[in-house]
C-alpha atoms as a PDB file:
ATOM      1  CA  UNK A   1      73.225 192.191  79.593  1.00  0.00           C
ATOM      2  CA  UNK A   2      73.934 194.904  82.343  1.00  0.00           C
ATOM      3  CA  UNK A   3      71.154 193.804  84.710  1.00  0.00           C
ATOM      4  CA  UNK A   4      72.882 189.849  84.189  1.00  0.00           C
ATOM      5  CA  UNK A   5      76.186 191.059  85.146  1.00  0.00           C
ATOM      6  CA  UNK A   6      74.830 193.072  88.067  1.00  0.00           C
ATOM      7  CA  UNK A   7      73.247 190.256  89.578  1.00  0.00           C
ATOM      8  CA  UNK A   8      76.327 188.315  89.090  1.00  0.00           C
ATOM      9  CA  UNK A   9      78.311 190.784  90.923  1.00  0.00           C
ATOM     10  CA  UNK A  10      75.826 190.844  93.781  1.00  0.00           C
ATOM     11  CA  UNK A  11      75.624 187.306  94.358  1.00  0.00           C
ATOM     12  CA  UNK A  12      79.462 187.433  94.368  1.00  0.00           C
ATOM     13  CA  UNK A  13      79.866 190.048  96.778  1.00  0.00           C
ATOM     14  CA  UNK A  14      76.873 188.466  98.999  1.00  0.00           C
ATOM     15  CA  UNK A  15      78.556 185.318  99.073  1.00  0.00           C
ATOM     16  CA  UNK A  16      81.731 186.778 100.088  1.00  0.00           C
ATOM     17  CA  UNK A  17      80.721 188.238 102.807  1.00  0.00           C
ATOM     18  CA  UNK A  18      78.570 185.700 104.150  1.00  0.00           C
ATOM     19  CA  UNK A  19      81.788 183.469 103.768  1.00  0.00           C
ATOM     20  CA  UNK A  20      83.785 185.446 105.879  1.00  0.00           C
ATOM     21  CA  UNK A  21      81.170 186.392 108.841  1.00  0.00           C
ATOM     22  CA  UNK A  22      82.949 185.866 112.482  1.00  0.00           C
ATOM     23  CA  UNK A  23      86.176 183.974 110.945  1.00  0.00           C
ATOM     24  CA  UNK A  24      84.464 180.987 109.720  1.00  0.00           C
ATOM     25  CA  UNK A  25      85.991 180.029 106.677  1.00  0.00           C
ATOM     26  CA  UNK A  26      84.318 177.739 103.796  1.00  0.00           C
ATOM     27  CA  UNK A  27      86.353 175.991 101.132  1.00  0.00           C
ATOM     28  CA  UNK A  28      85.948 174.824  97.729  1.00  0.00           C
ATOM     29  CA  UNK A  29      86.897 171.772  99.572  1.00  0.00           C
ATOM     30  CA  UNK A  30      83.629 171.449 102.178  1.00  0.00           C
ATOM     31  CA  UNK A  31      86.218 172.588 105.328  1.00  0.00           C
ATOM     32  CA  UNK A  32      84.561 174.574 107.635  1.00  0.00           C
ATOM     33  CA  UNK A  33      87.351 175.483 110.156  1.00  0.00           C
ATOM     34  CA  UNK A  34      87.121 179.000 112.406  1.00  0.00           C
ATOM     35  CA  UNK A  35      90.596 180.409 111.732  1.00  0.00           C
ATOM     36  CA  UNK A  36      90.066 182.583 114.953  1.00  0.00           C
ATOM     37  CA  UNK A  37      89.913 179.871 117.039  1.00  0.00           C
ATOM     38  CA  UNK A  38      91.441 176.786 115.343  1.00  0.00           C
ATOM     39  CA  UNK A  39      95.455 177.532 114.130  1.00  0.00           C
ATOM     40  CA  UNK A  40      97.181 174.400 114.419  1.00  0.00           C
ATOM     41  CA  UNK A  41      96.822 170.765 113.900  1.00  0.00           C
ATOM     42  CA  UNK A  42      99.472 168.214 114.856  1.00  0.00           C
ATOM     43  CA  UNK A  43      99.236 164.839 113.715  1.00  0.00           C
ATOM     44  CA  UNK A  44     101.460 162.123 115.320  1.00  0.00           C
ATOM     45  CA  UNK A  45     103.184 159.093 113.361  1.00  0.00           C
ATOM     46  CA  UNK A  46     100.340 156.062 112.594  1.00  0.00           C
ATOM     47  CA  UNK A  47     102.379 152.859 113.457  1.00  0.00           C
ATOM     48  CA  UNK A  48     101.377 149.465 111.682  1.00  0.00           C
ATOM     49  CA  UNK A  49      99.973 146.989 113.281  1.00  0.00           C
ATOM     50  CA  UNK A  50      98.733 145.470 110.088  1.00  0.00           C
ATOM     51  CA  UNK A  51     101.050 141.766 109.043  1.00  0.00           C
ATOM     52  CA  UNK A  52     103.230 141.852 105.751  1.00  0.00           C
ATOM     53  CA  UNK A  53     102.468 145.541 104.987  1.00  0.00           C
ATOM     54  CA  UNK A  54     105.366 147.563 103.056  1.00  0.00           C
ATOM     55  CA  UNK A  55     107.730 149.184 105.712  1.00  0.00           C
ATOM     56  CA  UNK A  56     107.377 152.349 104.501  1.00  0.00           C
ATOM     57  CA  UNK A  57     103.861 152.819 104.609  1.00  0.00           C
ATOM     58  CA  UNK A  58     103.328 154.186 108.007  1.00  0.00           C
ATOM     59  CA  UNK A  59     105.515 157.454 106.883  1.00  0.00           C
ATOM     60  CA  UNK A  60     103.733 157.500 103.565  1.00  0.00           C
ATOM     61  CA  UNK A  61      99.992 157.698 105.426  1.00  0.00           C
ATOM     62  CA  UNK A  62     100.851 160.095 108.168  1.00  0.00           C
ATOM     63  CA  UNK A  63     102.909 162.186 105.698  1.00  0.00           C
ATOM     64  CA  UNK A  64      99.590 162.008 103.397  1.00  0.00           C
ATOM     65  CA  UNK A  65      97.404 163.193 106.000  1.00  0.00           C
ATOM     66  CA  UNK A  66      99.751 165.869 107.216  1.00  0.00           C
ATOM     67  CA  UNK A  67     100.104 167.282 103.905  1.00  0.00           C
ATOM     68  CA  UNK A  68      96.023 167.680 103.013  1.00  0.00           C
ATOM     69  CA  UNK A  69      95.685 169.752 105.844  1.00  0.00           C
ATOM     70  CA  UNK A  70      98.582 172.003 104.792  1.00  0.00           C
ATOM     71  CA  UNK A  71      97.696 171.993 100.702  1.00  0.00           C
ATOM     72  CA  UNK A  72      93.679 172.341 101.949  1.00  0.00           C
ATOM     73  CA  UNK A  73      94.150 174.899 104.858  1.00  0.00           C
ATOM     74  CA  UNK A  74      95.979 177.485 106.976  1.00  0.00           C
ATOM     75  CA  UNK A  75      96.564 175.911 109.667  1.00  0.00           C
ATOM     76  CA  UNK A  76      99.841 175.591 111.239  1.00  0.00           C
ATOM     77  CA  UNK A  77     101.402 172.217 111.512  1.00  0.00           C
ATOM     78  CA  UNK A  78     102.773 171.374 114.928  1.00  0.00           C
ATOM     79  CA  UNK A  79     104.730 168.611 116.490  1.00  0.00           C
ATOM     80  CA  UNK A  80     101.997 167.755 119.363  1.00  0.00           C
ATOM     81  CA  UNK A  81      98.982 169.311 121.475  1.00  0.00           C
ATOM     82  CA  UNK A  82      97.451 170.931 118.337  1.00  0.00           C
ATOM     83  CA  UNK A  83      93.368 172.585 117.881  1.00  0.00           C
ATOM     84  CA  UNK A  84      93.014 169.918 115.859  1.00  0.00           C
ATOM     85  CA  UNK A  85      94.687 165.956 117.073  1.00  0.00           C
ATOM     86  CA  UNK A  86      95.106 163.154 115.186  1.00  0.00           C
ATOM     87  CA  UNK A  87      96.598 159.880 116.428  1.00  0.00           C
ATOM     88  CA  UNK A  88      95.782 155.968 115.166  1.00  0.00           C
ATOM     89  CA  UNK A  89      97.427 152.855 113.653  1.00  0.00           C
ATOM     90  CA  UNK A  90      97.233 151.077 110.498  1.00  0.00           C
ATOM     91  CA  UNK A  91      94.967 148.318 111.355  1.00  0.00           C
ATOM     92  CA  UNK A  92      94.618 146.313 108.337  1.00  0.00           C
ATOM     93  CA  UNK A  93      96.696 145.773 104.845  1.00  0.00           C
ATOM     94  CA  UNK A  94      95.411 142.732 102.805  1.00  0.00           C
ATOM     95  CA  UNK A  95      95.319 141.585  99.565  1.00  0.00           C
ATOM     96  CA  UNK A  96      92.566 139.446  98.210  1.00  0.00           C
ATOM     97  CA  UNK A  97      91.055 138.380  94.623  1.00  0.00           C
ATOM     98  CA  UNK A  98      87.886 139.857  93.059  1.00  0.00           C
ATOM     99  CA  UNK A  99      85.824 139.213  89.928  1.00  0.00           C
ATOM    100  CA  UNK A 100      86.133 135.649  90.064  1.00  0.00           C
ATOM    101  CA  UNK A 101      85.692 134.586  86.137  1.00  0.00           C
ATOM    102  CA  UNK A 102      84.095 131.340  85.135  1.00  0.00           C
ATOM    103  CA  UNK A 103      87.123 129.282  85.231  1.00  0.00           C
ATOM    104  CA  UNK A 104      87.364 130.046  88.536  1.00  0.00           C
ATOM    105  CA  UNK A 105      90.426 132.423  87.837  1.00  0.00           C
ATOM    106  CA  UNK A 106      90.340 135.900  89.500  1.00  0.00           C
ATOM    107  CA  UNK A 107      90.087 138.736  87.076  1.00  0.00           C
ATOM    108  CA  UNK A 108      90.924 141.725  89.429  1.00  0.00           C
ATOM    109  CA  UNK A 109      93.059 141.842  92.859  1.00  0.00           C
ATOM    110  CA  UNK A 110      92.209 143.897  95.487  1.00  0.00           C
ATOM    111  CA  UNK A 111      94.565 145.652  97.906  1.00  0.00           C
ATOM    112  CA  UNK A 112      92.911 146.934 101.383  1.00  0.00           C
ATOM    113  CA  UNK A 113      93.829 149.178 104.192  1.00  0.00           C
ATOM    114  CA  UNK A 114      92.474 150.095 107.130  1.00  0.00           C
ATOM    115  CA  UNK A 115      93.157 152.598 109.984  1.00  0.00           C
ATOM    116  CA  UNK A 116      91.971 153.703 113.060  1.00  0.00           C
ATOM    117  CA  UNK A 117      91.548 157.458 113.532  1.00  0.00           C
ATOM    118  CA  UNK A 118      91.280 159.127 117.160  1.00  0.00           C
ATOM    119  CA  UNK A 119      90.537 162.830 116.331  1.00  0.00           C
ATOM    120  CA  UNK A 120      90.342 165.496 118.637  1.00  0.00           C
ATOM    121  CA  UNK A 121      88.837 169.357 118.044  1.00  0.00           C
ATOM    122  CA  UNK A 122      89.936 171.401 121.190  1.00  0.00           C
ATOM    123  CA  UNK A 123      87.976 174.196 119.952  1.00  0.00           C
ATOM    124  CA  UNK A 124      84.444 172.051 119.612  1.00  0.00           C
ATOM    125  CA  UNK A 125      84.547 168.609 121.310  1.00  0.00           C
ATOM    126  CA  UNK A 126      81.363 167.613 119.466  1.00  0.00           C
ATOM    127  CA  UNK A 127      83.380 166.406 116.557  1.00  0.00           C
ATOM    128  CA  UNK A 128      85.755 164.066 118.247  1.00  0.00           C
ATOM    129  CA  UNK A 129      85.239 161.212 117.015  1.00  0.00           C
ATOM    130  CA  UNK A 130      87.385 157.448 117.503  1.00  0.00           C
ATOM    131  CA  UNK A 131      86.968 155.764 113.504  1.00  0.00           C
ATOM    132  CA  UNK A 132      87.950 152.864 111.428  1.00  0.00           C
ATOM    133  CA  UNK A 133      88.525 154.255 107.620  1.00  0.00           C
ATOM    134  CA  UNK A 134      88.733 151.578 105.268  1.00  0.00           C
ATOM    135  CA  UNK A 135      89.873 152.046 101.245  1.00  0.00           C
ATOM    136  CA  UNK A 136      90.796 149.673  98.310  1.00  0.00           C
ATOM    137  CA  UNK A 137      92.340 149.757  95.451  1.00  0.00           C
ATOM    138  CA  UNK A 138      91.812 146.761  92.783  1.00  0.00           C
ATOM    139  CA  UNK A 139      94.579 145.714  89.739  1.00  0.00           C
ATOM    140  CA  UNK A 140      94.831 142.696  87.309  1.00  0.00           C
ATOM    141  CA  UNK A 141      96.063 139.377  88.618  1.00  0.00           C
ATOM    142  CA  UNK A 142      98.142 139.193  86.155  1.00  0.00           C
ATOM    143  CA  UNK A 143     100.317 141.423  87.825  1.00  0.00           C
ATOM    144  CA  UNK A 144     102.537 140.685  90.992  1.00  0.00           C
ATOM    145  CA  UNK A 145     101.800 142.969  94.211  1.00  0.00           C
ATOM    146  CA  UNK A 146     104.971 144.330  94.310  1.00  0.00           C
ATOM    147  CA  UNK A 147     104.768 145.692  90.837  1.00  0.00           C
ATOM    148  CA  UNK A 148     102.128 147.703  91.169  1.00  0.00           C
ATOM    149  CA  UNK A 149     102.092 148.136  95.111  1.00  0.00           C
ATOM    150  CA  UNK A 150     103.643 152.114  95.438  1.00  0.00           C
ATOM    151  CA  UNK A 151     101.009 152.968  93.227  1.00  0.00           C
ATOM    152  CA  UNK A 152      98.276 151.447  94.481  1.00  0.00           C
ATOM    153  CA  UNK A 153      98.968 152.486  98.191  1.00  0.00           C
ATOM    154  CA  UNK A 154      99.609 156.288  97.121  1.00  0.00           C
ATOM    155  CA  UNK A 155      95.920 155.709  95.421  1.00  0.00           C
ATOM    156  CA  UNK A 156      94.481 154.319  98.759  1.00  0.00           C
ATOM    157  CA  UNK A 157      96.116 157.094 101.119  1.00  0.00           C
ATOM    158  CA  UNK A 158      94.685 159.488  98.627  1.00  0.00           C
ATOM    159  CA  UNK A 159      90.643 158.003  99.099  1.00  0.00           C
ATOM    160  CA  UNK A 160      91.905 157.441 102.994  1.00  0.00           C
ATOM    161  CA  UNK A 161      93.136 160.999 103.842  1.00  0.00           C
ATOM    162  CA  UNK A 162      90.540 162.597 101.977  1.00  0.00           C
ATOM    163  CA  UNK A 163      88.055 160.559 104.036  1.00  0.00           C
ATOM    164  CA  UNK A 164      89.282 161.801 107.172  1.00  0.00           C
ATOM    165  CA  UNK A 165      89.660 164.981 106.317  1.00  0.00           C
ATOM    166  CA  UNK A 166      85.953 165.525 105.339  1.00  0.00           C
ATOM    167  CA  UNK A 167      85.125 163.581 108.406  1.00  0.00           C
ATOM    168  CA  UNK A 168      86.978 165.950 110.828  1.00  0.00           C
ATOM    169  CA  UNK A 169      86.754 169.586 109.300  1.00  0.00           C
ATOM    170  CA  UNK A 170      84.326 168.893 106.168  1.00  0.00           C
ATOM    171  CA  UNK A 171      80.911 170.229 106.492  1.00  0.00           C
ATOM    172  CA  UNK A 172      79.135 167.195 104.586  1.00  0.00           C
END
């Protein structure tokens, strides 16, 4: 029993401290972000481009994004010129059906959304990257859009911003 919780604490304490060599910090959530170098991200409004998408869901995506990197990290949100840049649009917001039954009839809906990502590191320009992200959500067509529409796009920006996020500070 001793020698089980000894190696526990060693393998605890080793971790540790290879988690915090030269600033680098590691996550639970896969971020790898140097917090001596990278302090603040800004992250500027996404406009839509995308036809008969709700008005509010611009705000609702950039807010989304915004607020993983302030639940997920330290950094330090700022209004432009951040370590870490994110700009885009809202490309794409569609509905279409899916699981087409026998009769022809769909089963399922899906709702889509797309956006294009610019993201730039000013601490390590090898992870810029220019992106489509693409997420769905489906529901039953035998409900209207609008019914279930908040609810759905919250879901989407959820699987969107978490996307992103791994793409531009996750270590995957």
């Amino acid at each position: 029993m001793k020698a089980t919780l000894r190696n526990l604490f060693m393998a605890v304490l080793v971790s540790s401290s290879l988690i915090s060599c030269k600033g680098v910090q590691f996550t639970f959530n896969g971020a790898v972000l140097d917090y001596d170098k990278v302090k603040t991200i800004s992250v500027e409004v996404f406009p839509n481009y995308a036809p008969l998408a709700q008005p509010t869901l611009s705000q609702d995506f950039t807010e989304a994004l915004r607020d993983i990197f302030l639940t997920q990290t330290r950094l330090d949100l700022v209004k432009n010129n951040g370590d870490l840049q994110f700009s885009g649009k809202i490309e794409q917001y569609r509905t279409a059906p899916v699981g087409i039954q026998a009769d022809e009839v769909a089963a399922q809906n899906r709702l889509t959304i797309t956006v294009f990502v610019k993201f730039v590191n000013r601490t390590d320009e090898t992870r810029n990257f220019e992106k489509r992200f693409t997420q769905y959500a489906d529901y039953n067509s035998t409900r209207q859009l609008n019914e279930v529409e908040a609810t759905l796009i919250e879901e989407i920006n959820e699987l969107l911003v978490q996307e992103i996020f791994n793409a531009s500070v996750g270590d995957w």
